[in-house]
N, C-alpha and C. Protein backbone atom coordinates (compact mmCIF):
# COMPACT_ATOMS: atom_id res chain seq x y z
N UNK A 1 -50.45 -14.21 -90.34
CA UNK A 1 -50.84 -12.83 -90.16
C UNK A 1 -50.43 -12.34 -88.78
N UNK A 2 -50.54 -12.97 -87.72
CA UNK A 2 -50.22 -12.80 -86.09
C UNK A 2 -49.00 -12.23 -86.25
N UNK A 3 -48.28 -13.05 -86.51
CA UNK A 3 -46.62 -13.00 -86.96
C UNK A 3 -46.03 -12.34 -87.75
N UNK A 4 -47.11 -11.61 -88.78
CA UNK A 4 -46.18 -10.50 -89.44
C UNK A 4 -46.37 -9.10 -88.30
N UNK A 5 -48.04 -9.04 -87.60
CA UNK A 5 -48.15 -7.90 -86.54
C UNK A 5 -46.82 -8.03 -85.22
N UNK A 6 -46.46 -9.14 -85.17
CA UNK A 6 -45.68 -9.14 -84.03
C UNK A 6 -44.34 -8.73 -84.61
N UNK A 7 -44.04 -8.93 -85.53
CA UNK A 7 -42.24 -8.60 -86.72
C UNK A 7 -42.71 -7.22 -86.45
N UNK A 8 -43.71 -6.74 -86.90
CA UNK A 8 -43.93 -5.37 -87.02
C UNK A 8 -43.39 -4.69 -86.06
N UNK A 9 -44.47 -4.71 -84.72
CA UNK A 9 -44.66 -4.28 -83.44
C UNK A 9 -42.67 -3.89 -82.95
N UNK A 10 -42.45 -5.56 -83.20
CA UNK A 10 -41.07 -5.63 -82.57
C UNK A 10 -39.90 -5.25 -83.29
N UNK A 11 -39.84 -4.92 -84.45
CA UNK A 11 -38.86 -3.68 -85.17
C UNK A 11 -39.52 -2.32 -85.20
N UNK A 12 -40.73 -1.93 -84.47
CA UNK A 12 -40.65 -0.60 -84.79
C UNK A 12 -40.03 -0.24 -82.81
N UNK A 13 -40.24 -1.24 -82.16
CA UNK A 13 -40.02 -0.77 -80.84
C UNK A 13 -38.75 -1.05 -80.64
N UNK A 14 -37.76 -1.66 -81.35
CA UNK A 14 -36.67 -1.86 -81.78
C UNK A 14 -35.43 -0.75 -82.27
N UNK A 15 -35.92 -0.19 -83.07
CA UNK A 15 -36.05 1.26 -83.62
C UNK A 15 -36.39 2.19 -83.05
N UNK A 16 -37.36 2.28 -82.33
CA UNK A 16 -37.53 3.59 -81.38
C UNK A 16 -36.01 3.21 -79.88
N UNK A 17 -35.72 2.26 -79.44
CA UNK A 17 -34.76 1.62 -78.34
C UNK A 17 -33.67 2.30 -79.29
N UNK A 18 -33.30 1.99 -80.78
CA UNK A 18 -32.06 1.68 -80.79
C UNK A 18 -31.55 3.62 -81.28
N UNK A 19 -32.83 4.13 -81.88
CA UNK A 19 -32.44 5.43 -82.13
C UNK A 19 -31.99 6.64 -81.39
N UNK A 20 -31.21 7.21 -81.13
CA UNK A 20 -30.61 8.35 -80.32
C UNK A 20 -31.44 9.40 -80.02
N UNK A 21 -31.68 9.45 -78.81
CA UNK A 21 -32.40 10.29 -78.56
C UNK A 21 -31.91 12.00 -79.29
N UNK A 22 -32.74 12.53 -79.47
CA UNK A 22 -32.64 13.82 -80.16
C UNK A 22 -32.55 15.33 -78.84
N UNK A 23 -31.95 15.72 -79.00
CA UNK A 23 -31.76 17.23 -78.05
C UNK A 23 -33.45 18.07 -77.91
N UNK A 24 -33.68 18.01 -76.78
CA UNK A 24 -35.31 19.05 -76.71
C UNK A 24 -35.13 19.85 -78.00
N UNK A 25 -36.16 20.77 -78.31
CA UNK A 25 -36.38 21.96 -79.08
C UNK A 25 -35.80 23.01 -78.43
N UNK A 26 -34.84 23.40 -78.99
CA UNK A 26 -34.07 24.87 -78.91
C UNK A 26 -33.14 24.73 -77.92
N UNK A 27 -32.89 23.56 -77.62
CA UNK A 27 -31.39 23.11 -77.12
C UNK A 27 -30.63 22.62 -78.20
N UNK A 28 -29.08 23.08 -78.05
CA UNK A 28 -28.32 22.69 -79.27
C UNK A 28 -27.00 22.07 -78.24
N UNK A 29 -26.77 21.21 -78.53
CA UNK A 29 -25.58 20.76 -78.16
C UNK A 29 -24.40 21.29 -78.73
N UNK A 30 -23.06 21.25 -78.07
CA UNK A 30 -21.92 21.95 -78.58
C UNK A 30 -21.52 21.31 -79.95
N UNK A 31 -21.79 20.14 -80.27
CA UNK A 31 -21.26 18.92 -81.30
C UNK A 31 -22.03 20.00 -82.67
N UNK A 32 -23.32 20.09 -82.02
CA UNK A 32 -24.57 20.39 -83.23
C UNK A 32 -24.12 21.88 -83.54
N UNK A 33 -23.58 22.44 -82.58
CA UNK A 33 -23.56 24.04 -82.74
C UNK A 33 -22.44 24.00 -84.02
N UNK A 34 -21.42 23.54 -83.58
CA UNK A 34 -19.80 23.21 -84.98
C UNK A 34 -20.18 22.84 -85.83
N UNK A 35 -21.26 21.78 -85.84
CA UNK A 35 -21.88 21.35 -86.91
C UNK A 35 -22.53 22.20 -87.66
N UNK A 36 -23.76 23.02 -87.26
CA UNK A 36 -23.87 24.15 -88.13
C UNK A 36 -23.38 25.12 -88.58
N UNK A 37 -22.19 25.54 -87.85
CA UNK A 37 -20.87 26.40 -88.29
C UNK A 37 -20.09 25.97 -89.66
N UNK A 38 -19.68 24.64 -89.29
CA UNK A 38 -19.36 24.15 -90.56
C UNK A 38 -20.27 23.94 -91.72
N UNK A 39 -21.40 23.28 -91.61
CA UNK A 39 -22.57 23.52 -92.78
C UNK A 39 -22.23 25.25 -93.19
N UNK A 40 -22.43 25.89 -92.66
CA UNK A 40 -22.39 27.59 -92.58
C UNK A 40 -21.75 27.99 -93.76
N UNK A 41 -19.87 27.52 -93.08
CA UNK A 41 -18.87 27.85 -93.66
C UNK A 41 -18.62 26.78 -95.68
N UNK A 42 -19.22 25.40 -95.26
CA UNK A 42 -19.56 25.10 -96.54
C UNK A 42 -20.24 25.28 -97.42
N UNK A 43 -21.39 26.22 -97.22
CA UNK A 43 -22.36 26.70 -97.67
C UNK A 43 -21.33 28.17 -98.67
N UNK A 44 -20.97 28.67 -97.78
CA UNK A 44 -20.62 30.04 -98.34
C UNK A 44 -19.55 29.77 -99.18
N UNK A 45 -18.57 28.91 -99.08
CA UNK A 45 -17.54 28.39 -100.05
C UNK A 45 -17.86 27.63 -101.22
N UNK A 46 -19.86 27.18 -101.00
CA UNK A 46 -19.96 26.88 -102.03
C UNK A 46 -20.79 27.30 -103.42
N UNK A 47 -20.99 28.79 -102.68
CA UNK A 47 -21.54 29.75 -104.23
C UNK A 47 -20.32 29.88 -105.36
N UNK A 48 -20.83 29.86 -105.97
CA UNK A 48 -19.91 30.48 -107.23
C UNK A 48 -20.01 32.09 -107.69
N UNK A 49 -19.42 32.76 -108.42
CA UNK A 49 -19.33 34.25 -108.60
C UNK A 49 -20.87 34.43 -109.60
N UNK A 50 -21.15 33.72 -110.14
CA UNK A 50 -22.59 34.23 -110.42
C UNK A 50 -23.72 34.14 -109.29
N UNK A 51 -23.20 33.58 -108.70
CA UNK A 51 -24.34 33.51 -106.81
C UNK A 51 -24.07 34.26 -106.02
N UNK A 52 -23.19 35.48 -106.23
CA UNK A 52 -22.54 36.01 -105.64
C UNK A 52 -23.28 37.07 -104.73
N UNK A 53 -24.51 37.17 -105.17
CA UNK A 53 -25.42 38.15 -104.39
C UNK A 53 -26.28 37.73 -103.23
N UNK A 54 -26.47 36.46 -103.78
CA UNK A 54 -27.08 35.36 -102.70
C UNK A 54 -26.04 34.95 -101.33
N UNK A 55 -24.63 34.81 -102.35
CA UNK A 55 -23.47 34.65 -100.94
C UNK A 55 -23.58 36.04 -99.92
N UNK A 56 -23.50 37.19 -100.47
CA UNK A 56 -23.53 38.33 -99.92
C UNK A 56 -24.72 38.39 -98.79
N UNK A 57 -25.69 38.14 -99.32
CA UNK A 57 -27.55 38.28 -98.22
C UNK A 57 -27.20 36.80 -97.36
N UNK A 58 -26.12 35.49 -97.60
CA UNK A 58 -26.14 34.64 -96.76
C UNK A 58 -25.26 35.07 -95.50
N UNK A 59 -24.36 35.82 -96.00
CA UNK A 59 -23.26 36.16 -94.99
C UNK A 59 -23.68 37.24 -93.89
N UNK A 60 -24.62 38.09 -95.02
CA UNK A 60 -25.08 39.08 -93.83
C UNK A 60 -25.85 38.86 -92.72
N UNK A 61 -27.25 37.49 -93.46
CA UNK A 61 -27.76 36.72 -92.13
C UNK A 61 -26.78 36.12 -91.40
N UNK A 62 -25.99 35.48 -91.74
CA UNK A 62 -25.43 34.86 -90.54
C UNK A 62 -24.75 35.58 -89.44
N UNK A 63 -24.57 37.08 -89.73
CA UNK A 63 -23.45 37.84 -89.12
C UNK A 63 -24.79 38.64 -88.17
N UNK A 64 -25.92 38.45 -88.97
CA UNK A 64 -27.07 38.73 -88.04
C UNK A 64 -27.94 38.59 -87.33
N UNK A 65 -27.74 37.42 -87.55
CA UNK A 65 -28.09 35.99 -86.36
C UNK A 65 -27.02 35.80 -85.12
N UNK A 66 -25.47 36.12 -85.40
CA UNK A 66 -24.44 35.94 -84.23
C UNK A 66 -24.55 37.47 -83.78
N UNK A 67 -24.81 38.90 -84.29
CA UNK A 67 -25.02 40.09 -83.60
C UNK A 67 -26.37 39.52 -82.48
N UNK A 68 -27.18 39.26 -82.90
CA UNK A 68 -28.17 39.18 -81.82
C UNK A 68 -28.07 37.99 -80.63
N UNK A 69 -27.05 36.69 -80.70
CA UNK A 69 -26.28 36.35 -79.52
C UNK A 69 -25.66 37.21 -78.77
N UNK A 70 -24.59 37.87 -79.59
CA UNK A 70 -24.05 38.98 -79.00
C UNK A 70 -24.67 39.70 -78.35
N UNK A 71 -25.23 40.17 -79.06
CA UNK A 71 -26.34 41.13 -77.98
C UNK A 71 -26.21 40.83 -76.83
N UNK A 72 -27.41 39.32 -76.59
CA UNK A 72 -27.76 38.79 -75.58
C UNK A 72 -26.58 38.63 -74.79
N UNK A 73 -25.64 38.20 -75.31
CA UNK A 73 -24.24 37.56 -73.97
C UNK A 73 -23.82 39.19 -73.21
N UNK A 74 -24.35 40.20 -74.14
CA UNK A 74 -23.94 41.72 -73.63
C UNK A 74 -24.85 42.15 -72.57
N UNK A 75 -26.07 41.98 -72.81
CA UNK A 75 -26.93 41.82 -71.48
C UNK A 75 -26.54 41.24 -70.57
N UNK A 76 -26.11 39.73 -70.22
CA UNK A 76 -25.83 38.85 -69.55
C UNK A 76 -24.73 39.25 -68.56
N UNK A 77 -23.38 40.16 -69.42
CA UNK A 77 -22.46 40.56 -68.67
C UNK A 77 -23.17 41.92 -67.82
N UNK A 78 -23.62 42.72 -68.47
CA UNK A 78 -23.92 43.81 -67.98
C UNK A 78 -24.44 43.69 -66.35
N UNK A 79 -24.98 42.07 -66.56
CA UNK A 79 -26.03 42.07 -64.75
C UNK A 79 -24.54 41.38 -64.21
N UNK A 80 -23.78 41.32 -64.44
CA UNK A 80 -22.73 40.44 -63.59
C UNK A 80 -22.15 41.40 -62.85
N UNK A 81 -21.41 41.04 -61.94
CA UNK A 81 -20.62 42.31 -60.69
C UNK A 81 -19.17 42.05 -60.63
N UNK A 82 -18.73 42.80 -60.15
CA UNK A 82 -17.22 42.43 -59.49
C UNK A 82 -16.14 42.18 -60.54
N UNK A 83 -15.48 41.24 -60.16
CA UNK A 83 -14.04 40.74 -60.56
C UNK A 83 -14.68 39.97 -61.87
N UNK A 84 -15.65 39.45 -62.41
CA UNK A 84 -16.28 38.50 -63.35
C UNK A 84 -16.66 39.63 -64.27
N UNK A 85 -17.27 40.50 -63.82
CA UNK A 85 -17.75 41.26 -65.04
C UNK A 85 -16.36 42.33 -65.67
N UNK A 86 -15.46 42.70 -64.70
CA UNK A 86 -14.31 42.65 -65.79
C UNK A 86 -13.50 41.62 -66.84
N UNK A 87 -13.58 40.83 -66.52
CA UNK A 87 -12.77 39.80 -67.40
C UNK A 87 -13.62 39.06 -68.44
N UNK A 88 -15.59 39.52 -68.18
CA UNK A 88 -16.34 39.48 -69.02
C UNK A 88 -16.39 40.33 -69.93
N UNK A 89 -15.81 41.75 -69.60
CA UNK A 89 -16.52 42.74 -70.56
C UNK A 89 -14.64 42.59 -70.83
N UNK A 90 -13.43 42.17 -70.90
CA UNK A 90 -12.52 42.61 -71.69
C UNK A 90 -12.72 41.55 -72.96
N UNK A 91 -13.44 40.06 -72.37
CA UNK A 91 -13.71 39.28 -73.38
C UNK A 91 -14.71 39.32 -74.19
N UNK A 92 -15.66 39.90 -73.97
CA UNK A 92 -16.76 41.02 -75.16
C UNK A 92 -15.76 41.87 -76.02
N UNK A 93 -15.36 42.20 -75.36
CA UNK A 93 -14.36 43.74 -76.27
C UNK A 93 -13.26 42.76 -77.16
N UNK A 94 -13.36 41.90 -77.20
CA UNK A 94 -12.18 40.58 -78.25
C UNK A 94 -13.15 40.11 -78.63
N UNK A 95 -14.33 39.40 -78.62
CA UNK A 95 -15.27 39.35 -79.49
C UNK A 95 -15.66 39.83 -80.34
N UNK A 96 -16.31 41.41 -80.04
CA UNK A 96 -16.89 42.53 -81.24
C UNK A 96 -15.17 42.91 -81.63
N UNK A 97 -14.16 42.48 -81.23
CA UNK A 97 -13.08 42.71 -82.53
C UNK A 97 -12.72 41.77 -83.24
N UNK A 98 -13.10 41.05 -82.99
CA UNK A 98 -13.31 39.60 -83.75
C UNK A 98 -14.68 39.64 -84.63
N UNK A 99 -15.52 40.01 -84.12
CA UNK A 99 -17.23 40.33 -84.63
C UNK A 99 -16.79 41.38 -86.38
N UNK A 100 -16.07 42.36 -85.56
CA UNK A 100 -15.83 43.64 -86.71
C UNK A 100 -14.90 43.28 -87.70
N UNK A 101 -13.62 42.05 -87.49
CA UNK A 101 -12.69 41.51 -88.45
C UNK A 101 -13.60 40.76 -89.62
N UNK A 102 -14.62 39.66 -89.22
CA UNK A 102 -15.28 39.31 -89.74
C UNK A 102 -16.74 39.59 -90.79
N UNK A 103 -17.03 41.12 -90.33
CA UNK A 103 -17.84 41.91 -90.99
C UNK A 103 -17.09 42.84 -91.92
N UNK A 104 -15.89 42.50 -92.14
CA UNK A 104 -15.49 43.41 -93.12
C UNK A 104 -15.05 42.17 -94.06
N UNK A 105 -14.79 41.05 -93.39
CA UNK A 105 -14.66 39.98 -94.68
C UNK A 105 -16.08 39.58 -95.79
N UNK A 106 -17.49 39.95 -94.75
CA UNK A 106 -18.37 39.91 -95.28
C UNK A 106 -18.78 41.10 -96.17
N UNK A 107 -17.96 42.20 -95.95
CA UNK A 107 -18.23 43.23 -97.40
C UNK A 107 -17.39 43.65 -98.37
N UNK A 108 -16.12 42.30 -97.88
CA UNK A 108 -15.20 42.14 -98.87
C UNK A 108 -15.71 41.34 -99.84
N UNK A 109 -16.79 40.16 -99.67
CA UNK A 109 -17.44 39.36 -100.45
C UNK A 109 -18.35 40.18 -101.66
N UNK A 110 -19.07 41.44 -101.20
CA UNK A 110 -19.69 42.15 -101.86
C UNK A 110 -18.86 42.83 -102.92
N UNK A 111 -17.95 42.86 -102.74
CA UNK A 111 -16.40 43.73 -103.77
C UNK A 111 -15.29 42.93 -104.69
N UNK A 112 -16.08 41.41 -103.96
CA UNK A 112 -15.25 40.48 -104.82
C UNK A 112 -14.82 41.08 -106.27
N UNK A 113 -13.86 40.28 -106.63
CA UNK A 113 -14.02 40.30 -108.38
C UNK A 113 -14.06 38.67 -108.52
N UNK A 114 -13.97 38.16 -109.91
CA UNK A 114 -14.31 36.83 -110.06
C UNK A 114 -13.16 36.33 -109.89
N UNK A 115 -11.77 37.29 -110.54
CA UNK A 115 -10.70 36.87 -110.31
C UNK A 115 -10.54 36.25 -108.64
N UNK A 116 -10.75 37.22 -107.96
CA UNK A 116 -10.48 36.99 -106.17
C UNK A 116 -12.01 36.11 -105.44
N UNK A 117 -12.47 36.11 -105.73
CA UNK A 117 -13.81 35.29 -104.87
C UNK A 117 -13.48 34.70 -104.86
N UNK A 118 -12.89 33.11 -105.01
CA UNK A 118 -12.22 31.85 -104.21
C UNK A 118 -12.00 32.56 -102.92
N UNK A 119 -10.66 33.22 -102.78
CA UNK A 119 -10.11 32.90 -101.55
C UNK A 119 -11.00 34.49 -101.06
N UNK A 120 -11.93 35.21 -101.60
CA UNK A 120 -12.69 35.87 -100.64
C UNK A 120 -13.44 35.74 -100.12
N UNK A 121 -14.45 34.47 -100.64
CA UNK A 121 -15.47 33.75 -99.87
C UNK A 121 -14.44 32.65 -98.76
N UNK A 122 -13.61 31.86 -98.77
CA UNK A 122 -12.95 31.02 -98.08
C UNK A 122 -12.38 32.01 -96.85
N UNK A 123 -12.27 32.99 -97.18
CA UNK A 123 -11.87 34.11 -96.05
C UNK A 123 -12.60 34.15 -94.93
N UNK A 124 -14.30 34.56 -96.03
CA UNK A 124 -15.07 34.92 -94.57
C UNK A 124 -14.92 33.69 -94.40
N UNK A 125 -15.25 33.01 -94.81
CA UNK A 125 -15.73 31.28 -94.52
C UNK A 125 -15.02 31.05 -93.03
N UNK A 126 -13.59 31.19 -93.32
CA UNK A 126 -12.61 30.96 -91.96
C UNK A 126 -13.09 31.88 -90.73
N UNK A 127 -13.14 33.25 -90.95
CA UNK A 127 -13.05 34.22 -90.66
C UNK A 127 -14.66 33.99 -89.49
N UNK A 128 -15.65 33.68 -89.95
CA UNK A 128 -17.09 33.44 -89.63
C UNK A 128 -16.87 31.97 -88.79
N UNK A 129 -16.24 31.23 -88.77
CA UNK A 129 -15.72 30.11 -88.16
C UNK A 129 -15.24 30.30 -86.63
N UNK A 130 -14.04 31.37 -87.19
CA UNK A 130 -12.88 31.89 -86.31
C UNK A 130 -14.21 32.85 -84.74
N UNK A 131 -15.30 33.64 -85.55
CA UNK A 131 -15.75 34.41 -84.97
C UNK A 131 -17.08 33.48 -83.65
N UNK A 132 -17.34 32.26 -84.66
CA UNK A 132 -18.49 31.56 -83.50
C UNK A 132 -17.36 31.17 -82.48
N UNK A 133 -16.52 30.29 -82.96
CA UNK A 133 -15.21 29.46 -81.81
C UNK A 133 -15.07 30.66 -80.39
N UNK A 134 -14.75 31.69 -81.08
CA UNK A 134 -14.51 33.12 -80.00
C UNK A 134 -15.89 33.16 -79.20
N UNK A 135 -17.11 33.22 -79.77
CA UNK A 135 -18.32 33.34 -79.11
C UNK A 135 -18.73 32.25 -78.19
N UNK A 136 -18.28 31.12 -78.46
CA UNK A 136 -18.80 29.88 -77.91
C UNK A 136 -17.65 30.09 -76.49
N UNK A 137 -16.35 30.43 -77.38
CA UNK A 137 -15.62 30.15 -75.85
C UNK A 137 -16.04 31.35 -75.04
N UNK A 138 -16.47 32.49 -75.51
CA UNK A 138 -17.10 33.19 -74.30
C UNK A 138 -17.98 33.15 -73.60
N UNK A 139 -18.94 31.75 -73.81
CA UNK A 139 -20.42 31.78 -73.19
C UNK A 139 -19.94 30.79 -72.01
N UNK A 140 -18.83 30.02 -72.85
CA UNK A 140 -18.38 29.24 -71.96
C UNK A 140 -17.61 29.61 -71.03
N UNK A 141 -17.04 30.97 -70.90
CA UNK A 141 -16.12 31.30 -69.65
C UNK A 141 -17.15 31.82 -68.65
N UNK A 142 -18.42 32.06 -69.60
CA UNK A 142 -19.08 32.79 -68.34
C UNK A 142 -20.29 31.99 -67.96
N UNK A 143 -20.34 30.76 -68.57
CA UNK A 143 -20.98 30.09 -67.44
C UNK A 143 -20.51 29.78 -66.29
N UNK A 144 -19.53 29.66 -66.28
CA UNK A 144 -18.66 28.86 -65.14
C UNK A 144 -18.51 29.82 -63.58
């Protein structure tokens, strides 16, 4: 009996050593961020034309979840000065045209026909991909 408490003890502390630590709450690592992009983008490629209304309300959250980053990174530039907040706000202004390319793929999804939904969901799919990559590299020019 000693000896099964001690097997115990010493694979669960074993297991806690050998498991990866996990990112705080509401920190996302860059790995995790692609990672949910891609979940995202597999998600939406994987309704079919009778789900097609559900693809539509998924695309719009997601495009409304990255408007309200946006937002925020628009605040962020706004307090910046000088030589930084130009080359911030020309890279906002390639974003929301990147933001607006991608919101019209999302109400191209709504207009699908069954014939075209493959490659109109795979559109946004790319398209919603194409638009975080742009966002991420802008948070990243302006941390720096």
């Amino acid at each position: 009996m000693n000896r099964c408490v001690t097997l115990a003890i010493f694979a669960i502390a074993l297991g806690a050593f050998l498991t990866p630590a996990a990112p705080a709450v509401g920190q996302t690592s860059g790995k995790d961020a692609t990672q949910k992009v891609g979940e995202a983008g597999d998600a939406i490629k994987g309704y079919t034309v009778e789900k097609k209304s559900e693809a539509v309300a998924y695309a719009k959250k997601l495009m409304s979840d990255l408007d309200v980053k946006i937002k925020d990174l628009e605040a962020q530039v706004s307090r910046d000065t000088g030589a930084v907040k130009a080359d911030a706000q020309r890279q906002l202004k390639e974003l929301k045209a990147t933001r607006d390319k991608t919101a019209k793929k999302a109400d191209e999804l709504g207009r699908a026909s069954a014939e075209s939904w493959d490659s109109v969901k795979r559109g946004f799919a790319d398209s919603y991909t194409d638009l975080n990559k742009a966002y991420n590299d802008a948070v990243a020019k302006l941390r720096k």
